[in-house]
Protein backbone atom coordinates (compact mmCIF):
# COMPACT_ATOMS: atom_id res chain seq x y z
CA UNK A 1 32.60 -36.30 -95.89
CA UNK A 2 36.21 -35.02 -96.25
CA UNK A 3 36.73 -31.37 -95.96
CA UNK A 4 38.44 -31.86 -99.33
CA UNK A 5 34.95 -33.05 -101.14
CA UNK A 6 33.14 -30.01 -98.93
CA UNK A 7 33.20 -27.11 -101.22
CA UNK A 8 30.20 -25.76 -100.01
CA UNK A 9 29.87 -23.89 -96.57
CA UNK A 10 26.25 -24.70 -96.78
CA UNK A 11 26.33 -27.92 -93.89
CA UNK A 12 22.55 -28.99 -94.95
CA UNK A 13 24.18 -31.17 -98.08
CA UNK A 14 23.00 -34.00 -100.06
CA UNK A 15 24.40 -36.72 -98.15
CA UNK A 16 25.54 -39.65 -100.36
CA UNK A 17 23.53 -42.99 -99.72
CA UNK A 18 27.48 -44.55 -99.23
CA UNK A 19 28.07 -41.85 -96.86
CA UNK A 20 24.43 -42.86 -94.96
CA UNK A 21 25.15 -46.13 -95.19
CA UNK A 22 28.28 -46.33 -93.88
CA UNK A 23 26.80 -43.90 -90.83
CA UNK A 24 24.64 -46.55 -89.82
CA UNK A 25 27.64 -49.44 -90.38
CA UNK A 26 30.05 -47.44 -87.84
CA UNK A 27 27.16 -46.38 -84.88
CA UNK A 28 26.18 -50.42 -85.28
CA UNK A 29 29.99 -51.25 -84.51
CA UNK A 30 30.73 -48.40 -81.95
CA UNK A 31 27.27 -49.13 -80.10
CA UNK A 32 28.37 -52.86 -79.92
CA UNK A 33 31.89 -51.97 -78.73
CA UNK A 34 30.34 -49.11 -75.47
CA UNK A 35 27.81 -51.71 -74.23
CA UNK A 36 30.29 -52.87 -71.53
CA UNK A 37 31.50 -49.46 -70.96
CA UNK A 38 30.62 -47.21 -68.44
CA UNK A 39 29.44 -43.94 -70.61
CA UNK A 40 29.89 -41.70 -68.03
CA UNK A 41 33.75 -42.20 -68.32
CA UNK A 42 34.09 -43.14 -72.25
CA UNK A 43 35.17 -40.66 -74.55
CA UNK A 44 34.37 -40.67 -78.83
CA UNK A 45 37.67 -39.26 -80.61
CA UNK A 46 37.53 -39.14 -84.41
CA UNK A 47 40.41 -38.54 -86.23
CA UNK A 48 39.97 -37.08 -89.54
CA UNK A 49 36.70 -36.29 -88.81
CA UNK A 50 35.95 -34.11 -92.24
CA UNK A 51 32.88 -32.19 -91.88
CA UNK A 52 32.01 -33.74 -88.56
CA UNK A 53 29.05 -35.49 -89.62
CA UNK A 54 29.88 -38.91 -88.06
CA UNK A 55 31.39 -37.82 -84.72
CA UNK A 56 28.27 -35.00 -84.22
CA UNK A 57 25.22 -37.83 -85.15
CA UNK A 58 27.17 -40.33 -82.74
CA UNK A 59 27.80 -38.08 -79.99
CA UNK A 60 24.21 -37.59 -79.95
CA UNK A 61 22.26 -40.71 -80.96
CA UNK A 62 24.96 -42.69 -78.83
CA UNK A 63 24.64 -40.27 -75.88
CA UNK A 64 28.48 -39.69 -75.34
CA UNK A 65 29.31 -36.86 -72.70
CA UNK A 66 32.51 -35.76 -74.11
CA UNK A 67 33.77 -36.25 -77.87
CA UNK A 68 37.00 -34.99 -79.44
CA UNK A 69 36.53 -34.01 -83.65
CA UNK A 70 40.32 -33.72 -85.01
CA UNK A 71 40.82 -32.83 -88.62
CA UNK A 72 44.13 -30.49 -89.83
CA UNK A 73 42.45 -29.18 -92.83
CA UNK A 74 40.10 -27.14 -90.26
CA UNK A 75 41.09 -23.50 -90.31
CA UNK A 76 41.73 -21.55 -86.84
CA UNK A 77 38.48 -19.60 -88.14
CA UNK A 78 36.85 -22.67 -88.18
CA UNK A 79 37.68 -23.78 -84.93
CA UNK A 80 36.50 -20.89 -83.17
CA UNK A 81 33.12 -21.00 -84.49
CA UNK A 82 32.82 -24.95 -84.17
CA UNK A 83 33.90 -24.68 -80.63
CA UNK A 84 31.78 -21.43 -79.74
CA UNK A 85 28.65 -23.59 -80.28
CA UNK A 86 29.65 -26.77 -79.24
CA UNK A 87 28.93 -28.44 -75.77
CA UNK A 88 29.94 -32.06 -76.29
CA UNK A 89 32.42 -32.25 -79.01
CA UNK A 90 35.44 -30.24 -78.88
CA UNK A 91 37.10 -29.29 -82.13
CA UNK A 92 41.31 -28.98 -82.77
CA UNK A 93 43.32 -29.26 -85.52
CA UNK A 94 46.32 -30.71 -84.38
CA UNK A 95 46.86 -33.94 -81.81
CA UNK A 96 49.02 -31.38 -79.59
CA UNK A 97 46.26 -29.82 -78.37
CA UNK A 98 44.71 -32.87 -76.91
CA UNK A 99 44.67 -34.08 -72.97
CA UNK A 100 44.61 -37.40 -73.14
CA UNK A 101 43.43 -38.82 -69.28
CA UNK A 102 44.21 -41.91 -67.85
CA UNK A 103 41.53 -42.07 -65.79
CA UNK A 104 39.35 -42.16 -69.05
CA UNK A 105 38.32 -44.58 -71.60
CA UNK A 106 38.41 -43.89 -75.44
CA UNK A 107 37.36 -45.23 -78.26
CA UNK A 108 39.16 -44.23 -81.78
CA UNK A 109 37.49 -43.84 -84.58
CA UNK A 110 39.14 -43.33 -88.44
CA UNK A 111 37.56 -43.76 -91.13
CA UNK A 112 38.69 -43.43 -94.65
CA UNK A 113 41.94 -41.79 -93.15
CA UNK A 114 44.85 -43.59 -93.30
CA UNK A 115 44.85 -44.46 -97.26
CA UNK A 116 45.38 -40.34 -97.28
CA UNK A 117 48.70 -40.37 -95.17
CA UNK A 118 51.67 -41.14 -97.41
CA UNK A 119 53.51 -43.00 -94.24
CA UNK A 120 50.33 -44.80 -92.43
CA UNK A 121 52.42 -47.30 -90.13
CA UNK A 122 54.56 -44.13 -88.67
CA UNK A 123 51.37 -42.30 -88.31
CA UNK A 124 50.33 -45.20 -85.94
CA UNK A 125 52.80 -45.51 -84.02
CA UNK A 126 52.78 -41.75 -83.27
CA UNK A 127 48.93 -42.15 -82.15
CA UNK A 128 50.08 -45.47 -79.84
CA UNK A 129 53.16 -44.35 -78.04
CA UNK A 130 52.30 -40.51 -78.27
CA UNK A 131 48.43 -40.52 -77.29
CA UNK A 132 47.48 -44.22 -76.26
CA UNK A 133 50.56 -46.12 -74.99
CA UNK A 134 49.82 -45.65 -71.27
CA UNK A 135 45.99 -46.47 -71.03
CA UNK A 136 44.45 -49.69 -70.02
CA UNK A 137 41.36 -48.81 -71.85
CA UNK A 138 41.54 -47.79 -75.84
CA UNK A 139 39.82 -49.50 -78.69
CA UNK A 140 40.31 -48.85 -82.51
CA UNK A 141 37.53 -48.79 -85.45
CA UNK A 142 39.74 -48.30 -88.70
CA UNK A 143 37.66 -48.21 -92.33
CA UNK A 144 39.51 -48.00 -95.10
CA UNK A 145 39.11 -48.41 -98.90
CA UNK A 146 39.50 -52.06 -100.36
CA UNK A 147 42.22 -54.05 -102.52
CA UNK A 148 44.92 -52.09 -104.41
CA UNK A 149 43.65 -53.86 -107.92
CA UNK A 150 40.66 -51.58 -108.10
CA UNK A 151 42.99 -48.08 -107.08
CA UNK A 152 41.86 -45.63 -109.91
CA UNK A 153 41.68 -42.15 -110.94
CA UNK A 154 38.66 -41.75 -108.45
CA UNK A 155 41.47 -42.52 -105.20
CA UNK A 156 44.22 -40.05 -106.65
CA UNK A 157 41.73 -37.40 -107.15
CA UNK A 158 40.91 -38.05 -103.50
CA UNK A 159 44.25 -38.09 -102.29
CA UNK A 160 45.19 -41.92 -101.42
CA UNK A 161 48.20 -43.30 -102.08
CA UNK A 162 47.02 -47.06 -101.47
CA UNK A 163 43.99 -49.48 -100.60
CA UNK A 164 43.91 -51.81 -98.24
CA UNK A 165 42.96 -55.98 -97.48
CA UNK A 166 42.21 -57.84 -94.26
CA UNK A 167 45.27 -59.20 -94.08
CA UNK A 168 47.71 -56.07 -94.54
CA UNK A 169 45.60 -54.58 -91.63
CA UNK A 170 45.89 -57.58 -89.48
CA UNK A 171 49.53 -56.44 -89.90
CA UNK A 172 48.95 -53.88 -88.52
CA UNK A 173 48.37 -55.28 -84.77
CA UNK A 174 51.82 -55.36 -84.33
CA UNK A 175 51.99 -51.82 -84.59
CA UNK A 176 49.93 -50.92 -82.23
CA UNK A 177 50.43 -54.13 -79.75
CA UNK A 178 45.99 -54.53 -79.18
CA UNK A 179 44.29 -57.81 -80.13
CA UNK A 180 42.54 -57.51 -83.13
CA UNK A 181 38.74 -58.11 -81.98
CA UNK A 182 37.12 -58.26 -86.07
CA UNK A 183 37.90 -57.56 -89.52
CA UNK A 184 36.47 -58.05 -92.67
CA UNK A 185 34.78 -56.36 -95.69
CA UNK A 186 31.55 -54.36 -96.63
CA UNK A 187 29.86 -53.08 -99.96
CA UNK A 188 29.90 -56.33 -102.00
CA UNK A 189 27.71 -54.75 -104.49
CA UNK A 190 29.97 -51.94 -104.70
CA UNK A 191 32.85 -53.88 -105.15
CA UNK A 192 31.18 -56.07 -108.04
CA UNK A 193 30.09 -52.57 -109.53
CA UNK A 194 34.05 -51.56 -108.98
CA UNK A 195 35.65 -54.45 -110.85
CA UNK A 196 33.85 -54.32 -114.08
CA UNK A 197 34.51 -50.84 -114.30
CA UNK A 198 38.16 -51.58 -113.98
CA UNK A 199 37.59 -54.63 -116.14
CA UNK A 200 36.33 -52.74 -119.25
CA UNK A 201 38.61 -50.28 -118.59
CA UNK A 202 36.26 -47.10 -117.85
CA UNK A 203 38.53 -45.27 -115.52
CA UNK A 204 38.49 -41.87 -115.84
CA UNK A 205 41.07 -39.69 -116.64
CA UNK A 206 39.42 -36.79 -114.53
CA UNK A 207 36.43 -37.99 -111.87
CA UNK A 208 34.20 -35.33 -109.98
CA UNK A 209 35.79 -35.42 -106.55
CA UNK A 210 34.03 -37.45 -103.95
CA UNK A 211 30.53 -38.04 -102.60
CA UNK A 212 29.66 -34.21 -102.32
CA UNK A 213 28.38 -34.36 -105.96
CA UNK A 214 26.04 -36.43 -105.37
CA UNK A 215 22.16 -34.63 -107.35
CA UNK A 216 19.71 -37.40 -106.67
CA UNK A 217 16.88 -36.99 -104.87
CA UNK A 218 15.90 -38.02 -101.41
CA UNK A 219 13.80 -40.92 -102.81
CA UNK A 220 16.59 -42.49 -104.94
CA UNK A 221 18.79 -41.99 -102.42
CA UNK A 222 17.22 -43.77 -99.76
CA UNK A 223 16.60 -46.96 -101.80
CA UNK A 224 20.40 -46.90 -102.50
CA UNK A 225 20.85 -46.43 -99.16
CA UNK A 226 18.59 -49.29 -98.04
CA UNK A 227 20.50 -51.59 -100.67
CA UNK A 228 23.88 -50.89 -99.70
CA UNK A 229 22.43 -52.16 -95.31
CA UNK A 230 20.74 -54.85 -97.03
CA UNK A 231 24.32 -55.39 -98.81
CA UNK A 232 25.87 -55.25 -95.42
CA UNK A 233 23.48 -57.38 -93.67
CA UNK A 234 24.00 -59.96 -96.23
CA UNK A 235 27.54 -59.64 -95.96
CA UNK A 236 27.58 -60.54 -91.75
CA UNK A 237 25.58 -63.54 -92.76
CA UNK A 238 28.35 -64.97 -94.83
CA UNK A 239 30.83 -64.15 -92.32
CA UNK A 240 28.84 -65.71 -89.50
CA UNK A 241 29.89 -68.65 -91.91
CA UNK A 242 33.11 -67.97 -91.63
CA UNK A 243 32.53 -66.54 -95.58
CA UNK A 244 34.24 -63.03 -95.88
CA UNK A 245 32.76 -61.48 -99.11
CA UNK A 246 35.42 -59.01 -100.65
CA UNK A 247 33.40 -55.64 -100.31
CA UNK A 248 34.72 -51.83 -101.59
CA UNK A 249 35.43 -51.03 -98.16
CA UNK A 250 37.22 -52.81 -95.34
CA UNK A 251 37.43 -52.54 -92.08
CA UNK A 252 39.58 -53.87 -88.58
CA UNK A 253 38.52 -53.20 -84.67
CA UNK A 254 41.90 -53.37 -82.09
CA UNK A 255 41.33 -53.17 -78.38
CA UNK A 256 43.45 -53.56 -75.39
């Protein structure tokens, strides 16, 4: 969740099913891109991280040793107390804070980020020739929001300024000089759900901000949440046939 859609200080929120779901859609990809790595010597940074919730559940259910949470809406108040309790994940607000090692191995997580950053391609070059450019060892898991055709009221409240296709992140490669090791979309159901509302025209002129509202119960929201795997699931068997499925979200995976 993005510190922006937080407005509560109470941490023990009604996750949205979208929010769970795409949880278990990153720790599937991140645990498929560690299982060659040594663990002992791999370190979890999340840019963006918003109210932690990814990089804390991966650190722990993926059994990193070391994790690095960066978000530069967190206050210096913040900080102190998210670092004061913290053993595995350290906490900053800014990326000149940050020892990066060559002797270690990273993996780079952002997701939902760059549609908020007005110049995205400059933003990744700073993170490849100002963090990355010297390792051997650095892979990228980007998620983003999908196809400019269905930007609404819902992504200004937010704070994008675009959405995103396969192909304008393939682009993106370049950029950052890694082979691009997958792409492709997820959410079909959402996406479907997206377009008629565009279609008929029922765009808001003011939307609640973000998945923080979300009132259902824990029973609803699992069975959305179970929809939205079987969604995804559905959506890798397509792609095994070389189908891609346009889906609300997209995402890309660079390595070196």
């Amino acid at each position: 969740m993005d510190l922006i859609e937080n407005n509560s200080a109470n941490q023990n929120v009604n996750r949205h099913p979208w929010e769970l779901a795409r949880y278990d859609i990153i720790e599937k990809e991140v645990k498929n891109l560690i299982c060659k790595d040594d663990i002992s010597n791999l370190v979890l940074i999340d840019i963006g991280c918003g109210d932690a919730f990814v990089v804390k559940r991966l650190t722990e259910k993926l059994n990193f040793k070391k994790s690095i949470a960066i978000d530069i809406n967190f206050s210096n108040e913040t900080l102190h107390n998210l670092n004061k309790y913290s053993y595995k994940i350290q906490y900053f607000n800014s990326f000149g804070q940050i020892k990066i090692e060559n002797t270690e191995n990273y993996i780079v997580i952002l997701n939902d980020v760059i549609e908020h950053i007005k110049m995205d391609i400059d933003f990744l070059k700073y993170l490849n020739i100002n963090l990355f450019d010297n390792l051997a060892k650095v892979k990228f898991y980007i998620t983003v929001p999908a196809f400019n055709f269905l930007f609404s009221q819902h992504d200004i409240d937010l704070g994008h300024f675009r959405r995103y296709n396969r192909l304008e992140l393939k682009k993106y490669n370049k950029i950052l000089n890694m082979k691009i090791r997958s792409t492709g979309y997820f959410f079909f159901s959402l996406f479907i759900a997206r377009f008629l509302q565009k279609l008929i025209k029922r765009d808001k002129k003011k939307s609640k901000i973000g998945v923080s509202n979300w009132e259902h119960g824990k029973l609803y929201t699992s069975i959305i949440h179970k929809i939205l795997l079987i969604d995804y699931k559905i959506g890798n068997i397509f792609r095994f046939f070389k189908i891609n499925l346009p889906g609300l979200s997209t995402y890309i995976i660079f390595e070196k």
